[in-house]
N, C-alpha and C. Protein backbone atom coordinates (compact mmCIF):
# COMPACT_ATOMS: atom_id res chain seq x y z
N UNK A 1 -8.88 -66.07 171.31
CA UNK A 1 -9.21 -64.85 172.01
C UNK A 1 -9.82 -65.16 173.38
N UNK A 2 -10.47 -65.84 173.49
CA UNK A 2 -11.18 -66.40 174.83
C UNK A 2 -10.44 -66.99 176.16
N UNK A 3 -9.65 -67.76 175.26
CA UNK A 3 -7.99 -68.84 175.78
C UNK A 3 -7.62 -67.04 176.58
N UNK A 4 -7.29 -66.57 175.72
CA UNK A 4 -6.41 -65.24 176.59
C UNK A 4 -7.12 -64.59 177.20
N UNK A 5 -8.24 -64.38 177.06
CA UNK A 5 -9.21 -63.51 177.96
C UNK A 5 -9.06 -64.19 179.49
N UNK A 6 -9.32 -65.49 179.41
CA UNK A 6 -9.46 -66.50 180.87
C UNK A 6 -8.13 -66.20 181.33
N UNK A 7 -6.99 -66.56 180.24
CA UNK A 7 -5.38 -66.28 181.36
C UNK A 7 -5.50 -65.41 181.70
N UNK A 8 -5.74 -64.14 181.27
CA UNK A 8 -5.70 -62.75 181.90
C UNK A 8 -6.55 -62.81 183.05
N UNK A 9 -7.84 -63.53 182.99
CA UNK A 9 -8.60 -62.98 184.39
C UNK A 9 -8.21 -64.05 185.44
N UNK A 10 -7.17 -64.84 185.01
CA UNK A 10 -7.12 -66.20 186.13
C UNK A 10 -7.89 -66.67 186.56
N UNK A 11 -9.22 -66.90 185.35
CA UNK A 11 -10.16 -67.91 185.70
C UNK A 11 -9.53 -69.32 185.81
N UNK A 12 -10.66 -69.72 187.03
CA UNK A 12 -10.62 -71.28 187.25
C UNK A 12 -11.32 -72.09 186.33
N UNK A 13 -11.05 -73.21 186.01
CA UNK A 13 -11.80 -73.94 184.71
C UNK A 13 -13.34 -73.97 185.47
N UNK A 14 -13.69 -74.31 186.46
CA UNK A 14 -14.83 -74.34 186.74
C UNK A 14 -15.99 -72.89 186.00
N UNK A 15 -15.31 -71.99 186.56
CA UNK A 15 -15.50 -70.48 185.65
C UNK A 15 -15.74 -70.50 184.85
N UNK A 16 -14.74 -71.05 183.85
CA UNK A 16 -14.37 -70.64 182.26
C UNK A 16 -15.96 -71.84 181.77
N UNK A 17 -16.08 -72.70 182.03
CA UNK A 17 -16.95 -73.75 181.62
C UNK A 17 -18.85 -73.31 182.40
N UNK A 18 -18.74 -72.39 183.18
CA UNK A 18 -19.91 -71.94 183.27
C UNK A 18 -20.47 -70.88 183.05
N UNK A 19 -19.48 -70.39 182.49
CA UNK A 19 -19.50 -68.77 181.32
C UNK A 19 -20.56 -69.25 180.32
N UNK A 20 -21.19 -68.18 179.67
CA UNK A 20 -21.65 -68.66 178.36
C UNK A 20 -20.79 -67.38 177.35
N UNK A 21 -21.29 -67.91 176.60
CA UNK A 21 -19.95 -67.04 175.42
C UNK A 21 -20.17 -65.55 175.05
N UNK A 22 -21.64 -65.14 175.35
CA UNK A 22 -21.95 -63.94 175.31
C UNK A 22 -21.13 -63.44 176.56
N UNK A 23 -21.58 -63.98 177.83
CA UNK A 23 -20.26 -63.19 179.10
C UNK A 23 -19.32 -63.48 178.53
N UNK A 24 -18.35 -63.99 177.77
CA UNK A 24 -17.20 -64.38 177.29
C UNK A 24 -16.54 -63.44 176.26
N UNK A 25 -17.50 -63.18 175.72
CA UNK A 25 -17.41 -61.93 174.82
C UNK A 25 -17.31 -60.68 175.54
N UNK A 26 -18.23 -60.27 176.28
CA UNK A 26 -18.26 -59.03 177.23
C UNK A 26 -17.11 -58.88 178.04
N UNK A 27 -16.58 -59.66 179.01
CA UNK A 27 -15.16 -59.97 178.91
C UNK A 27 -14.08 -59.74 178.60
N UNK A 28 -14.25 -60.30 176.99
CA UNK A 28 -12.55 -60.02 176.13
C UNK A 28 -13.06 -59.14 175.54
N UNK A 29 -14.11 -57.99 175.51
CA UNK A 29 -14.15 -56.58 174.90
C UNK A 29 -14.78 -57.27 173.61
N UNK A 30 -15.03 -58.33 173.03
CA UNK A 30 -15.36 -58.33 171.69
C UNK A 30 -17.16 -57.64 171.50
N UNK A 31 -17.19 -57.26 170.29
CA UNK A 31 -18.63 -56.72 170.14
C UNK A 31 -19.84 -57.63 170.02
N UNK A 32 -20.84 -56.80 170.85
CA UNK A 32 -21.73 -58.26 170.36
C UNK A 32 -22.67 -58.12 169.76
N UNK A 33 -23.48 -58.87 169.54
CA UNK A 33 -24.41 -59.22 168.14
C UNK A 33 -25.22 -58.07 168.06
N UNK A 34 -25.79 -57.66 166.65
CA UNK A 34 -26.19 -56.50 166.55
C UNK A 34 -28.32 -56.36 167.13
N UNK A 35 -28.56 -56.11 167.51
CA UNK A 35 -30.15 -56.61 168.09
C UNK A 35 -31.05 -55.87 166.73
N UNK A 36 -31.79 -56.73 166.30
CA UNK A 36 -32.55 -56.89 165.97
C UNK A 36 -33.82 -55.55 165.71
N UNK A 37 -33.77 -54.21 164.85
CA UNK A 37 -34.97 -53.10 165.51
C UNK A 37 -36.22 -53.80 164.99
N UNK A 38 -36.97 -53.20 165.89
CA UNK A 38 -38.44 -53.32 165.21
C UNK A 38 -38.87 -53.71 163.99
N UNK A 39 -38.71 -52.97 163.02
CA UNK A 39 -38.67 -52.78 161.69
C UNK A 39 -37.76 -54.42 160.78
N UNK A 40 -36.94 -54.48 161.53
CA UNK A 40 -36.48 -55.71 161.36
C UNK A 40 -37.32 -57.06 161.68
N UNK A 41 -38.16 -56.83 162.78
CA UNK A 41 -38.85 -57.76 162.75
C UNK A 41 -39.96 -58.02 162.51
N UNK A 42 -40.54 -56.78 162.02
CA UNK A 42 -41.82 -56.51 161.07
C UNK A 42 -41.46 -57.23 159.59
N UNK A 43 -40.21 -57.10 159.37
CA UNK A 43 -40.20 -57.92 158.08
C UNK A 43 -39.59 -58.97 157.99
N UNK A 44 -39.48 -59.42 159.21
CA UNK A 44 -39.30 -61.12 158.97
C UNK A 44 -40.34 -61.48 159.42
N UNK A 45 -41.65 -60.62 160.05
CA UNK A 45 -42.74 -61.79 160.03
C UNK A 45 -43.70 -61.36 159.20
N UNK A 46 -43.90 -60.77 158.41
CA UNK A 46 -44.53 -60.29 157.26
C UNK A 46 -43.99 -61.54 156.09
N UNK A 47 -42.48 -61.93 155.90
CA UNK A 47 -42.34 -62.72 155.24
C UNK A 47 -41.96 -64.36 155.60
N UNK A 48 -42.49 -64.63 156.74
CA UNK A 48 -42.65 -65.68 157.60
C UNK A 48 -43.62 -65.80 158.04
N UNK A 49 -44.89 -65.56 158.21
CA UNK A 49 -46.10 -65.49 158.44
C UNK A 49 -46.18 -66.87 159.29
N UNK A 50 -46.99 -66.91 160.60
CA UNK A 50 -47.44 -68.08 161.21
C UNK A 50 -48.57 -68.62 160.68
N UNK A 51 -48.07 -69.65 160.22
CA UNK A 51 -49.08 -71.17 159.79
C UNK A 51 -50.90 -71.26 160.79
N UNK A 52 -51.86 -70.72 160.40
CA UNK A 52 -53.27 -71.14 160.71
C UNK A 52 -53.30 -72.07 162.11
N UNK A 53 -53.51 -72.09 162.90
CA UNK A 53 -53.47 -73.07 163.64
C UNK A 53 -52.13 -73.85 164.00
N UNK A 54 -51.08 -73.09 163.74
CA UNK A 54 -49.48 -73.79 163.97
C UNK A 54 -49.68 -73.95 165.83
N UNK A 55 -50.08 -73.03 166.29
CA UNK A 55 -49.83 -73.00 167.88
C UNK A 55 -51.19 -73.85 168.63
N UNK A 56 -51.99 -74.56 168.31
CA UNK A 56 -53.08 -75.53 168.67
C UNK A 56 -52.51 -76.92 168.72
């Protein structure tokens, strides 16, 4: 999908290799990753809790 996205835009390899794959995606129309709500990350750190002194 990417391969055809670049023929279509007649990117230059220089281009295609300093893309990152999220622009790459945006691009060839594909969807992108779903973000994360709040609530979502209330409960991954509720059940991931930072370690006492991890950041010292």
């Amino acid at each position: 999908m990417l391969r055809r996205a670049a023929i279509e835009f007649a990117a230059p390899p220089q281009a295609f290799w300093r893309l990152s794959l999220k622009e790459w995606r945006a691009l060839a129309g594909a969807p992108s990753a779903p973000v994360l709500a709040r609530s979502g990350l209330a409960a991954l750190m509720a059940r991931f809790p930072d370690e006492e002194g991890a950041d010292q």
